[in-house]
PDB file of N, CA and C in Angstrom:
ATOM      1  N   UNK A   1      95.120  -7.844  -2.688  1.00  0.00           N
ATOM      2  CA  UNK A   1      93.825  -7.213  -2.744  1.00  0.00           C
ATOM      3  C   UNK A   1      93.984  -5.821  -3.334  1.00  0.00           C
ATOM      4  N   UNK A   2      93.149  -5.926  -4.495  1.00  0.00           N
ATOM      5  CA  UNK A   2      92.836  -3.996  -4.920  1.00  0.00           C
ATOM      6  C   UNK A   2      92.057  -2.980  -3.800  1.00  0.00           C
ATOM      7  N   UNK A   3      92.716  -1.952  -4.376  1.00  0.00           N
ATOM      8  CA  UNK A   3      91.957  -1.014  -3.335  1.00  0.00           C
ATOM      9  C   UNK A   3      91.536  -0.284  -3.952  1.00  0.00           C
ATOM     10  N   UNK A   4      90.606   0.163  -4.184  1.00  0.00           N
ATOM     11  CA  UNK A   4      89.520   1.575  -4.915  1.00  0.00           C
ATOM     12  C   UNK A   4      89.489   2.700  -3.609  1.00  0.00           C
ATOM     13  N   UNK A   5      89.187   3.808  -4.406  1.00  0.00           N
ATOM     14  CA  UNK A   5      88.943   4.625  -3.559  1.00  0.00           C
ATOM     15  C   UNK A   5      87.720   5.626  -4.480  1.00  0.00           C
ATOM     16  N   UNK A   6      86.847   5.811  -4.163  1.00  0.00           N
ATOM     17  CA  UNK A   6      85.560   7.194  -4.704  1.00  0.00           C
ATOM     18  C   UNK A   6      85.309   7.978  -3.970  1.00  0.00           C
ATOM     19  N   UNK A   7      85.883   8.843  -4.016  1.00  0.00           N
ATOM     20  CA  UNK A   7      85.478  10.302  -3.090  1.00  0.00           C
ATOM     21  C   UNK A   7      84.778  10.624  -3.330  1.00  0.00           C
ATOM     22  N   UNK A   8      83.628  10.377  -4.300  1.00  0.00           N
ATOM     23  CA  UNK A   8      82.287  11.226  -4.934  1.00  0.00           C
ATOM     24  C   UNK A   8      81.319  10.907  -3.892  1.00  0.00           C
ATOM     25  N   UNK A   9      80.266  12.177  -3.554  1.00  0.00           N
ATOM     26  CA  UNK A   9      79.423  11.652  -2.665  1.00  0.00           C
ATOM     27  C   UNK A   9      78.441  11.042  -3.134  1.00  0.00           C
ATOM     28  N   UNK A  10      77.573  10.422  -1.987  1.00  0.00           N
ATOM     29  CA  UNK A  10      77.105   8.899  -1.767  1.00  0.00           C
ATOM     30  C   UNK A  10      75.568   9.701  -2.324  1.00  0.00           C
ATOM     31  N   UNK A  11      74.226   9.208  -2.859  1.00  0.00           N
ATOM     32  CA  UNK A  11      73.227   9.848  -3.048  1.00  0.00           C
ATOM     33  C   UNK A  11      72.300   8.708  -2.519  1.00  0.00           C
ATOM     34  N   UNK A  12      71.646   8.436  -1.949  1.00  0.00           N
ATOM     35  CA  UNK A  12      70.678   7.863  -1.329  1.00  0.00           C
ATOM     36  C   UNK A  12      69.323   8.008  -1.512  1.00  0.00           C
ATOM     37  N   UNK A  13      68.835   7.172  -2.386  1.00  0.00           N
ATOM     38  CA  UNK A  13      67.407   7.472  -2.788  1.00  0.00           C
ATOM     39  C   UNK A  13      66.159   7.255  -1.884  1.00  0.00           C
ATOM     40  N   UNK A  14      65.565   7.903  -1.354  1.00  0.00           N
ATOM     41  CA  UNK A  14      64.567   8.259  -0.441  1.00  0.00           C
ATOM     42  C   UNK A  14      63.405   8.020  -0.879  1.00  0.00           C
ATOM     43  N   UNK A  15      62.227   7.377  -0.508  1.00  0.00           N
ATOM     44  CA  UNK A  15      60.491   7.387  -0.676  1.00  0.00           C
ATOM     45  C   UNK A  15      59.569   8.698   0.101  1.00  0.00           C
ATOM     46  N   UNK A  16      58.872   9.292  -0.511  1.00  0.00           N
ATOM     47  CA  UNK A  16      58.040  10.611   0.402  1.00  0.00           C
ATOM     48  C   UNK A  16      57.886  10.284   1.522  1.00  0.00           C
ATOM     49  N   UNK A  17      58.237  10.930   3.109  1.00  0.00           N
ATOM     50  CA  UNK A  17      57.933  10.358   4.250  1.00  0.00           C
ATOM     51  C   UNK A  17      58.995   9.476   4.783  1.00  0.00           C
ATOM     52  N   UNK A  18      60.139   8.799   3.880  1.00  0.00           N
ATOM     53  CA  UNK A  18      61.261   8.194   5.042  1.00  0.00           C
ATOM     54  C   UNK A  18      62.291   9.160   5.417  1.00  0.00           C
ATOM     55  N   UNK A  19      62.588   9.321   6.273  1.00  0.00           N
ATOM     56  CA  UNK A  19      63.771   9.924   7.096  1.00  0.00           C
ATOM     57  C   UNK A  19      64.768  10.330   6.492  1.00  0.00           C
ATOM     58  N   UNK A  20      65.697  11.167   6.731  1.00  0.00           N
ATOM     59  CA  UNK A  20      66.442  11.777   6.156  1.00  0.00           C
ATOM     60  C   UNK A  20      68.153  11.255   7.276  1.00  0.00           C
ATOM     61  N   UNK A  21      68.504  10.417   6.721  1.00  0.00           N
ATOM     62  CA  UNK A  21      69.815   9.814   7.608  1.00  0.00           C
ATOM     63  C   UNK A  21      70.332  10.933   7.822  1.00  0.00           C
ATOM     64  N   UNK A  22      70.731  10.575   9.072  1.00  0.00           N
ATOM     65  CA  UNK A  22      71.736  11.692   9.895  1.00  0.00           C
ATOM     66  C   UNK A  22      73.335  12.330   9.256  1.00  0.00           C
ATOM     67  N   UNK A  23      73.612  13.061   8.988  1.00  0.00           N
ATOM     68  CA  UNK A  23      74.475  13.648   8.127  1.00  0.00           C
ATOM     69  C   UNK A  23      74.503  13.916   6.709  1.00  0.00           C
ATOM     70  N   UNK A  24      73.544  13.571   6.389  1.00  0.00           N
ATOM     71  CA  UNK A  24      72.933  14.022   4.910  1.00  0.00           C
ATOM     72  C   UNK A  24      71.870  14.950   4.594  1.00  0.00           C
ATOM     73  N   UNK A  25      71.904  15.517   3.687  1.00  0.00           N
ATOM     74  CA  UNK A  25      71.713  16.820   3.237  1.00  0.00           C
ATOM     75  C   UNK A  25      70.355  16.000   2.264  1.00  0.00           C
ATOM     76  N   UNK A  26      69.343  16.687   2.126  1.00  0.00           N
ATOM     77  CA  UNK A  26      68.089  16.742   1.238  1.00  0.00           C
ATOM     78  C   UNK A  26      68.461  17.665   0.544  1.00  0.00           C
ATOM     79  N   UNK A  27      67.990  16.770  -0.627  1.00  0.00           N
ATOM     80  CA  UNK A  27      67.775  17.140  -2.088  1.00  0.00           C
ATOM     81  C   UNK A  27      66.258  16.618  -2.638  1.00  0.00           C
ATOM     82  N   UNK A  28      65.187  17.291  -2.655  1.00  0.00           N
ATOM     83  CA  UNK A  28      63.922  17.420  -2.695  1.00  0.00           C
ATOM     84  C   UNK A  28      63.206  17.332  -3.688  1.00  0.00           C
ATOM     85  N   UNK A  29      62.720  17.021  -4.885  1.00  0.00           N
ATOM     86  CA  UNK A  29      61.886  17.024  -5.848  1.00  0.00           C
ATOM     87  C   UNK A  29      60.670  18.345  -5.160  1.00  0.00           C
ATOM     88  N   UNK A  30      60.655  19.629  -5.898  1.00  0.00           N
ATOM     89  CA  UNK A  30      59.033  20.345  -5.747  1.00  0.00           C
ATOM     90  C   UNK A  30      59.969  21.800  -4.654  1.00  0.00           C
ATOM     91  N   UNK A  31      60.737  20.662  -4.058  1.00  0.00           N
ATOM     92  CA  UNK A  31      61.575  22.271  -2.945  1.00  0.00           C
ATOM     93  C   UNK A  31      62.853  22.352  -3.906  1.00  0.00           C
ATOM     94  N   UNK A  32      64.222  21.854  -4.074  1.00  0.00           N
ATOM     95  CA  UNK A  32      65.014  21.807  -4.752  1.00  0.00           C
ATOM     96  C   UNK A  32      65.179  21.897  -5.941  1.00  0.00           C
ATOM     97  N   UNK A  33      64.085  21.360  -6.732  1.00  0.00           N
ATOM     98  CA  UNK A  33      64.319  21.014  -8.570  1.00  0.00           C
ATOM     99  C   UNK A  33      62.694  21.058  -8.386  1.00  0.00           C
ATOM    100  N   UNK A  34      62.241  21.047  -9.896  1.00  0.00           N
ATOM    101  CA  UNK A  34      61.252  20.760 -10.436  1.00  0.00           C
ATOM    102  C   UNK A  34      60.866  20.435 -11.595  1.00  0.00           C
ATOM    103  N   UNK A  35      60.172  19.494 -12.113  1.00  0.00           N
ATOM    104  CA  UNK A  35      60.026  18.613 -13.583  1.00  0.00           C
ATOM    105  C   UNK A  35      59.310  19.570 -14.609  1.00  0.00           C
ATOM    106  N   UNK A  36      59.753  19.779 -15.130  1.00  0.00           N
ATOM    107  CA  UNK A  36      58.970  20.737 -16.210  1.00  0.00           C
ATOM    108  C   UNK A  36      57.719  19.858 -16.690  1.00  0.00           C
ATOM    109  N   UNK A  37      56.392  20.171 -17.279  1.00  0.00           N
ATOM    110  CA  UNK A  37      55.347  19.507 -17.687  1.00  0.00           C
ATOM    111  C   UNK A  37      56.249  19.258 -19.196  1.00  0.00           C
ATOM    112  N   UNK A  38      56.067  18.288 -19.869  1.00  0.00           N
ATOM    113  CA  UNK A  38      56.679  18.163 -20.881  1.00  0.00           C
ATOM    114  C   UNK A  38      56.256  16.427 -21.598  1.00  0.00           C
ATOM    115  N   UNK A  39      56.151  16.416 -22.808  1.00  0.00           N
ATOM    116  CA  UNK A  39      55.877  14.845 -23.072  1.00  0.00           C
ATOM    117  C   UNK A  39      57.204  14.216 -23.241  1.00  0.00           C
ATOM    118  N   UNK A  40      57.932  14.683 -23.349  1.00  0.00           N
ATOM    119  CA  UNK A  40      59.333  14.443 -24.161  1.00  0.00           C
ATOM    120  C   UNK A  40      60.078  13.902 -22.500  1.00  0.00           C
ATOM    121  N   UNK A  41      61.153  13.012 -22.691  1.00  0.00           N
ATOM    122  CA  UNK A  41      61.916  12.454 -21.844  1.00  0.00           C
ATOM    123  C   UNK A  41      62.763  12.972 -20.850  1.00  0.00           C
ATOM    124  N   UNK A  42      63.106  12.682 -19.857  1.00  0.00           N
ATOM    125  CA  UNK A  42      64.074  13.580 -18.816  1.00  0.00           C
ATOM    126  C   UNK A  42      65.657  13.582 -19.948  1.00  0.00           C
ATOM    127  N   UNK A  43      66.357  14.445 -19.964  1.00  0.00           N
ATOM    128  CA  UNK A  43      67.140  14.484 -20.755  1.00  0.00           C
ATOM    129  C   UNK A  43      67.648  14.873 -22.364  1.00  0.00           C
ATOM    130  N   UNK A  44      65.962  14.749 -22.773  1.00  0.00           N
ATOM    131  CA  UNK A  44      65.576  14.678 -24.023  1.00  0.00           C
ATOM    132  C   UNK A  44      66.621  16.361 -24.993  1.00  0.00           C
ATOM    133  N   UNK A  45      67.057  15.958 -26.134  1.00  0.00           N
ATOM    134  CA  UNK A  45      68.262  17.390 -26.297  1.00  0.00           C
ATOM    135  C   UNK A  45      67.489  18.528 -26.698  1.00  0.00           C
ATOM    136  N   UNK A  46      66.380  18.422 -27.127  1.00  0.00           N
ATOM    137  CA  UNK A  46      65.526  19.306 -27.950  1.00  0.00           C
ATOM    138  C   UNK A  46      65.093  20.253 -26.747  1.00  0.00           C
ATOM    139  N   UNK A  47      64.562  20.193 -25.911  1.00  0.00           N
ATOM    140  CA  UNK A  47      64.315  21.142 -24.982  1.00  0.00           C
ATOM    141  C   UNK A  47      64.668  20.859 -23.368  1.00  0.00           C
ATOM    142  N   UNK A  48      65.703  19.841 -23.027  1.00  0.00           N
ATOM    143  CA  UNK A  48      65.970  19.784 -22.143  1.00  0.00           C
ATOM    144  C   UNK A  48      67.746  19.403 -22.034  1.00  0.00           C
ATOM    145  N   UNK A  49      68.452  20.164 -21.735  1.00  0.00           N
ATOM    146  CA  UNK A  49      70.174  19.718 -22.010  1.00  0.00           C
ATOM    147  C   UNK A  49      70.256  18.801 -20.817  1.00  0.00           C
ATOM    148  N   UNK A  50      70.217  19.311 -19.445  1.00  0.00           N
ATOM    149  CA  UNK A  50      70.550  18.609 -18.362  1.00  0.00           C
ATOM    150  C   UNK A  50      69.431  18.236 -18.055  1.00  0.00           C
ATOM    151  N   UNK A  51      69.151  17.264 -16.892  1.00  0.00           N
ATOM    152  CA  UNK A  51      68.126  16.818 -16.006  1.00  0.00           C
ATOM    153  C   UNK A  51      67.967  18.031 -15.282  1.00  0.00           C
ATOM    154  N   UNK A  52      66.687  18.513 -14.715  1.00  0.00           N
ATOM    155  CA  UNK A  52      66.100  19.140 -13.739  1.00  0.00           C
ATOM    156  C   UNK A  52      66.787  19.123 -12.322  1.00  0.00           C
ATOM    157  N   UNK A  53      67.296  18.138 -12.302  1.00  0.00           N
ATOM    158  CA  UNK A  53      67.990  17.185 -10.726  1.00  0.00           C
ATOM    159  C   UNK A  53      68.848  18.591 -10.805  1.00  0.00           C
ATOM    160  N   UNK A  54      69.837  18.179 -12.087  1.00  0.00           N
ATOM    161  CA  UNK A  54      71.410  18.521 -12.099  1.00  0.00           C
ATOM    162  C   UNK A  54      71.921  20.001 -11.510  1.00  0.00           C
ATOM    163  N   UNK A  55      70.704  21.005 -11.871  1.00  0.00           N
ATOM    164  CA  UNK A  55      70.979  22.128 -10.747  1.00  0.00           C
ATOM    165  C   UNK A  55      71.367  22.276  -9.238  1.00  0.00           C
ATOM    166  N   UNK A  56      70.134  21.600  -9.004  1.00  0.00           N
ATOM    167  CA  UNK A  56      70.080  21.434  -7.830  1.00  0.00           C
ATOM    168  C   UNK A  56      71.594  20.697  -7.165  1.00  0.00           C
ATOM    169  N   UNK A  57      71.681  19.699  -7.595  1.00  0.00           N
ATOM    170  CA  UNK A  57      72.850  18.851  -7.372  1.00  0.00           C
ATOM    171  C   UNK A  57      74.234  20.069  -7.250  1.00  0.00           C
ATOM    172  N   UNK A  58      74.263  20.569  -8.621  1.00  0.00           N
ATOM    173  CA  UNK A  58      75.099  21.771  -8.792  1.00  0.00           C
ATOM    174  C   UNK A  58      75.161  22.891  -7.436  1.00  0.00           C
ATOM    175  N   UNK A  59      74.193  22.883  -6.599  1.00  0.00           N
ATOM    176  CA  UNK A  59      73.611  24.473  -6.191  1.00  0.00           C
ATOM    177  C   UNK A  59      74.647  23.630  -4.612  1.00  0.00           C
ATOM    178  N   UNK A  60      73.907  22.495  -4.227  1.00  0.00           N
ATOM    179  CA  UNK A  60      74.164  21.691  -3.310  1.00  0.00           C
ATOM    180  C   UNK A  60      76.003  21.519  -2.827  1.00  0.00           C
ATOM    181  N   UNK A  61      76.412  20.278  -4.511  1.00  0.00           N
ATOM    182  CA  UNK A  61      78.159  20.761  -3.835  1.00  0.00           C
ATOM    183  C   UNK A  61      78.396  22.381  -3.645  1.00  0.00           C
ATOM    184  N   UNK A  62      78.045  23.347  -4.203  1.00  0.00           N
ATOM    185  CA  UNK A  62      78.823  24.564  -4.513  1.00  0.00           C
ATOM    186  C   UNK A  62      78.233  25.163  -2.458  1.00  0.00           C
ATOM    187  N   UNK A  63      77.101  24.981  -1.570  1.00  0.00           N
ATOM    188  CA  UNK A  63      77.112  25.220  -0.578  1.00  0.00           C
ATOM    189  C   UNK A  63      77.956  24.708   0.253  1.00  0.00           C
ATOM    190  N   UNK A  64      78.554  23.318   0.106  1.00  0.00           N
ATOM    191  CA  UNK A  64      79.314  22.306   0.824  1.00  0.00           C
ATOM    192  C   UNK A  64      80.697  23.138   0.606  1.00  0.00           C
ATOM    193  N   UNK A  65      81.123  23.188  -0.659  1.00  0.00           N
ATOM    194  CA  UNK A  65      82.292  23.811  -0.979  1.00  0.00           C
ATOM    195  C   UNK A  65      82.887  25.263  -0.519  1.00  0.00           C
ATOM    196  N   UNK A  66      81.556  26.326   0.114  1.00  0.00           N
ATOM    197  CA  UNK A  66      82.075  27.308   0.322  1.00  0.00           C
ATOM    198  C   UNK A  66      81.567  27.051   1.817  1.00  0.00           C
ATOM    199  N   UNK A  67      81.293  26.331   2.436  1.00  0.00           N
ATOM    200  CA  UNK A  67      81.072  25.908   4.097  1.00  0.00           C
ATOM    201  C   UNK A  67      79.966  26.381   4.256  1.00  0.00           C
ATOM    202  N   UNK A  68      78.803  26.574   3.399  1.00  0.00           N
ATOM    203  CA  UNK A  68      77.779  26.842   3.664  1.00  0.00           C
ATOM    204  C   UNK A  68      76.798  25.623   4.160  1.00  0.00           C
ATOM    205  N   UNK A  69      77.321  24.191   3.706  1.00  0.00           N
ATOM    206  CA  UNK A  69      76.667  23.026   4.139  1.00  0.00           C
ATOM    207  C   UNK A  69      77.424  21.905   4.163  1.00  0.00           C
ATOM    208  N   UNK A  70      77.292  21.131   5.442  1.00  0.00           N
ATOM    209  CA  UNK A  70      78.154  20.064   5.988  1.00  0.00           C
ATOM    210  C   UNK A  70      77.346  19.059   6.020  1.00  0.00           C
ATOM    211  N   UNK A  71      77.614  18.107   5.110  1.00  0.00           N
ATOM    212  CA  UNK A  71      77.134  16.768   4.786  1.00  0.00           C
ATOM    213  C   UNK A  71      77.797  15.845   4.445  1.00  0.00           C
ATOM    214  N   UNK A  72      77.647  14.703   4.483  1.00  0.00           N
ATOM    215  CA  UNK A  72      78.587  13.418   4.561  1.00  0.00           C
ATOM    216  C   UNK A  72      77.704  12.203   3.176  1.00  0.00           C
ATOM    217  N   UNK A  73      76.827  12.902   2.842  1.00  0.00           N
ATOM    218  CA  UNK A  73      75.953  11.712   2.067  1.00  0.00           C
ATOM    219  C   UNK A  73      74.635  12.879   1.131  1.00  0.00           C
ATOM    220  N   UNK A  74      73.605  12.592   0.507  1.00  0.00           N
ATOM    221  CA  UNK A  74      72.715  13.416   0.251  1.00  0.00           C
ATOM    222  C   UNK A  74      71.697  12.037   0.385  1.00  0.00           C
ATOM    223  N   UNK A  75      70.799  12.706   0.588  1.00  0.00           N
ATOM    224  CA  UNK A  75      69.140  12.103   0.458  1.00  0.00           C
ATOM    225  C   UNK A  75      68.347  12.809  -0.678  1.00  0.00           C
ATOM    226  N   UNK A  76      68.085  11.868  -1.681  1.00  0.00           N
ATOM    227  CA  UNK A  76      67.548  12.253  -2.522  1.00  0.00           C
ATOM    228  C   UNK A  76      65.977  12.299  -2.645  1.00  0.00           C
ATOM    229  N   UNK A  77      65.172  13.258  -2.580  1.00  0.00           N
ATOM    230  CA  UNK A  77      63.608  12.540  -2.228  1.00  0.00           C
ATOM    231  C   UNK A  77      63.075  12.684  -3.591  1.00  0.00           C
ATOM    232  N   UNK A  78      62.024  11.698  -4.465  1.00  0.00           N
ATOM    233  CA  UNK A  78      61.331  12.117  -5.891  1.00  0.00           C
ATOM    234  C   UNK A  78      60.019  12.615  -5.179  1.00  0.00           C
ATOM    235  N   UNK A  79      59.301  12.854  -5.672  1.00  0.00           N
ATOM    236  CA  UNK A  79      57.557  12.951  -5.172  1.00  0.00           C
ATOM    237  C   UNK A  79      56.988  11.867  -6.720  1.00  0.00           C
ATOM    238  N   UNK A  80      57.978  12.186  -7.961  1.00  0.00           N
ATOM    239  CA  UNK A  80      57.080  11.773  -9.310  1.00  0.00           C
ATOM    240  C   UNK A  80      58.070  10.606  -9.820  1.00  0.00           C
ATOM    241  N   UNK A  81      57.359   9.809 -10.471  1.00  0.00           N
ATOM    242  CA  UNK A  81      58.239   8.935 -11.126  1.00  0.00           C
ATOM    243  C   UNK A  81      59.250  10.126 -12.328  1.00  0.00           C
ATOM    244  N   UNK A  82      58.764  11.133 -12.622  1.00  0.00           N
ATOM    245  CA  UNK A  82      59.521  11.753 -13.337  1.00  0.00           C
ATOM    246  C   UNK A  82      60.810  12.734 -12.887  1.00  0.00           C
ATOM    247  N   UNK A  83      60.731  13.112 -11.400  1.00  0.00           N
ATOM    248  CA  UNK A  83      61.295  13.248 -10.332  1.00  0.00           C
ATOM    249  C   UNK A  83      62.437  11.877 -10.573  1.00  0.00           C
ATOM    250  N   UNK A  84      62.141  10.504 -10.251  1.00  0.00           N
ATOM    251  CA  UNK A  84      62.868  10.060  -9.715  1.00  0.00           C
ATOM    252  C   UNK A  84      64.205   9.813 -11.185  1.00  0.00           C
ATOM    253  N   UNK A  85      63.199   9.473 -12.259  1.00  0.00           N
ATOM    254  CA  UNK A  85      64.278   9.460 -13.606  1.00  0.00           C
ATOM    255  C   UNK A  85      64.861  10.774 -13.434  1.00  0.00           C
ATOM    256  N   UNK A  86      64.757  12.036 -13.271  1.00  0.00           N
ATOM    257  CA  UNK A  86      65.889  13.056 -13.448  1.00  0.00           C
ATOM    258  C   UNK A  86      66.525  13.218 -12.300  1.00  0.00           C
ATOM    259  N   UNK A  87      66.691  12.378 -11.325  1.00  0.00           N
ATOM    260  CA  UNK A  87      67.383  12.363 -10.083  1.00  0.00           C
ATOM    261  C   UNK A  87      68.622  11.325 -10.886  1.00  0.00           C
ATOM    262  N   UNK A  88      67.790   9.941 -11.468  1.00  0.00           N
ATOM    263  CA  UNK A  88      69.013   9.145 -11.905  1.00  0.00           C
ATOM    264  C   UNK A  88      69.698   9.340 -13.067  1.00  0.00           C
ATOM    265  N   UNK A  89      68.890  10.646 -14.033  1.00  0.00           N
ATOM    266  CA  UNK A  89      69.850  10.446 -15.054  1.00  0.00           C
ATOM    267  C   UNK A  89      70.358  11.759 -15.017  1.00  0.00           C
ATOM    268  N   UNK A  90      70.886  11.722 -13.788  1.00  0.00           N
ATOM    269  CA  UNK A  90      71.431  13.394 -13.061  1.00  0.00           C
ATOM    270  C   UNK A  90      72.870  12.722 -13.018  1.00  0.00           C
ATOM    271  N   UNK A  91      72.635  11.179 -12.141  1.00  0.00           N
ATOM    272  CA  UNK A  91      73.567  10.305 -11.700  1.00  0.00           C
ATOM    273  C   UNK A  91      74.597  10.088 -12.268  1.00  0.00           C
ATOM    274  N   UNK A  92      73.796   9.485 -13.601  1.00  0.00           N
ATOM    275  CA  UNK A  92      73.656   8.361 -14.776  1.00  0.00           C
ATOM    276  C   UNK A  92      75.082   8.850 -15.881  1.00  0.00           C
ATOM    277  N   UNK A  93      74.389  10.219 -16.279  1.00  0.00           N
ATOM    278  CA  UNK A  93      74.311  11.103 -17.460  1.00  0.00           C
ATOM    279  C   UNK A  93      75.060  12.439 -17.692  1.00  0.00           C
ATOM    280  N   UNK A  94      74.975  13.046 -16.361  1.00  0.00           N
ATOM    281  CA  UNK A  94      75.842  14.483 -16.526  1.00  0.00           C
ATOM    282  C   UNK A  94      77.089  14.373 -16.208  1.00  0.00           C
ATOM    283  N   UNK A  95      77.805  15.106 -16.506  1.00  0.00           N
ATOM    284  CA  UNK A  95      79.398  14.472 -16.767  1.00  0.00           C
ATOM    285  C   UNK A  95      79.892  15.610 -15.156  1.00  0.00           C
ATOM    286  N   UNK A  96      79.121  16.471 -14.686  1.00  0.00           N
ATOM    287  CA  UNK A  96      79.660  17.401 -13.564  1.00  0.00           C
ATOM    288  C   UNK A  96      78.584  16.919 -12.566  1.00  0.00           C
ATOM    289  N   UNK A  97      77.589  16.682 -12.743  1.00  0.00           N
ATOM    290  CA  UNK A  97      76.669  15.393 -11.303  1.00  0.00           C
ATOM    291  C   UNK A  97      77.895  13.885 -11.037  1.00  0.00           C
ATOM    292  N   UNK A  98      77.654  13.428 -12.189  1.00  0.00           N
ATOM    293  CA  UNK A  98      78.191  12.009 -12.138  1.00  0.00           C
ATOM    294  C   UNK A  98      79.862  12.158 -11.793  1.00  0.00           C
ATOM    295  N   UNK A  99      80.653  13.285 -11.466  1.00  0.00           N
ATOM    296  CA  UNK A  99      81.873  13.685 -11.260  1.00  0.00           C
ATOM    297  C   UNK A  99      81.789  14.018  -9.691  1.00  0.00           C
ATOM    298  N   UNK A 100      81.031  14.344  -9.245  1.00  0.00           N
ATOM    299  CA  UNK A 100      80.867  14.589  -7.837  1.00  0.00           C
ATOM    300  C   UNK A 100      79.869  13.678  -7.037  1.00  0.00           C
ATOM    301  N   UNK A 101      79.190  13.217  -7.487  1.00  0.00           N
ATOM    302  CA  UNK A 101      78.062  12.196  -6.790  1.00  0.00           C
ATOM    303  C   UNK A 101      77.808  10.849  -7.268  1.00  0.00           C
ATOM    304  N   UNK A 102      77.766  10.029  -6.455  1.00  0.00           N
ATOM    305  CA  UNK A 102      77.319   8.786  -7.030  1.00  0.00           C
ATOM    306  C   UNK A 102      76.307   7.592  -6.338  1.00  0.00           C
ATOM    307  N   UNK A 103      75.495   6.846  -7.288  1.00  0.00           N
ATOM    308  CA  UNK A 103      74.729   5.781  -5.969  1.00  0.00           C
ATOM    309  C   UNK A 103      76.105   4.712  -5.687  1.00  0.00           C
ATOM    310  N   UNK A 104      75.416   4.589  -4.157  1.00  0.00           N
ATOM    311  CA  UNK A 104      75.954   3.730  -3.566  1.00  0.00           C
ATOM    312  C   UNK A 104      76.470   2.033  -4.509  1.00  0.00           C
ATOM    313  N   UNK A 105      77.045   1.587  -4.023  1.00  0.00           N
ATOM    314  CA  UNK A 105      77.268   0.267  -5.075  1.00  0.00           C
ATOM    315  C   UNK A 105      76.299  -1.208  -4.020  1.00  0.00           C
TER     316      UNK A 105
END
């Protein structure tokens, strides 16, 4: 038998109003990040390099890392469908999100 191992943390995608599992840290669409008004795509190179998410994500390990926050998982909440694409192509797409975090399999 193979054995894998992913130390990247776990991101857990959340609906407005479900619970926030016990040992995980919120990551918020509207409190955390916010979608710029824009017609153009989450990601899009012309006026957007990273996802909106990817700060946040960024802001998040860097509290964990200096013991400012103890979490075992994140909860990800969207409010917008445009919310929820720059949550996944935070995942998906950034080479320092997708290096530290990942969805569950």
């Amino acid at each position: 038998m193979a054995w894998t191992l992913d130390a990247r943390i776990p991101v857990h995608l959340i609906a407005p109003g479900d619970a926030v599992p016990e040992g995980a840290a919120l990551l918020a669409e509207g409190a955390d990040f916010a979608v710029p008004a824009s017609g153009h795509a989450i990601g899009c190179a012309c006026c957007l390099p990273r996802s909106p998410a990817a700060p946040a994500f960024d802001r998040l390990f860097l509290a964990r890392v200096k013991g400012e926050r103890s979490f075992t998982s994140v909860a990800a909440r969207a409010e917008t469908a445009d919310g929820a694409d720059a949550i996944r192509w935070a995942l998906d797409h950034d080479p320092v999100v997708s290096s530290r975090f990942r969805l569950p399999a």
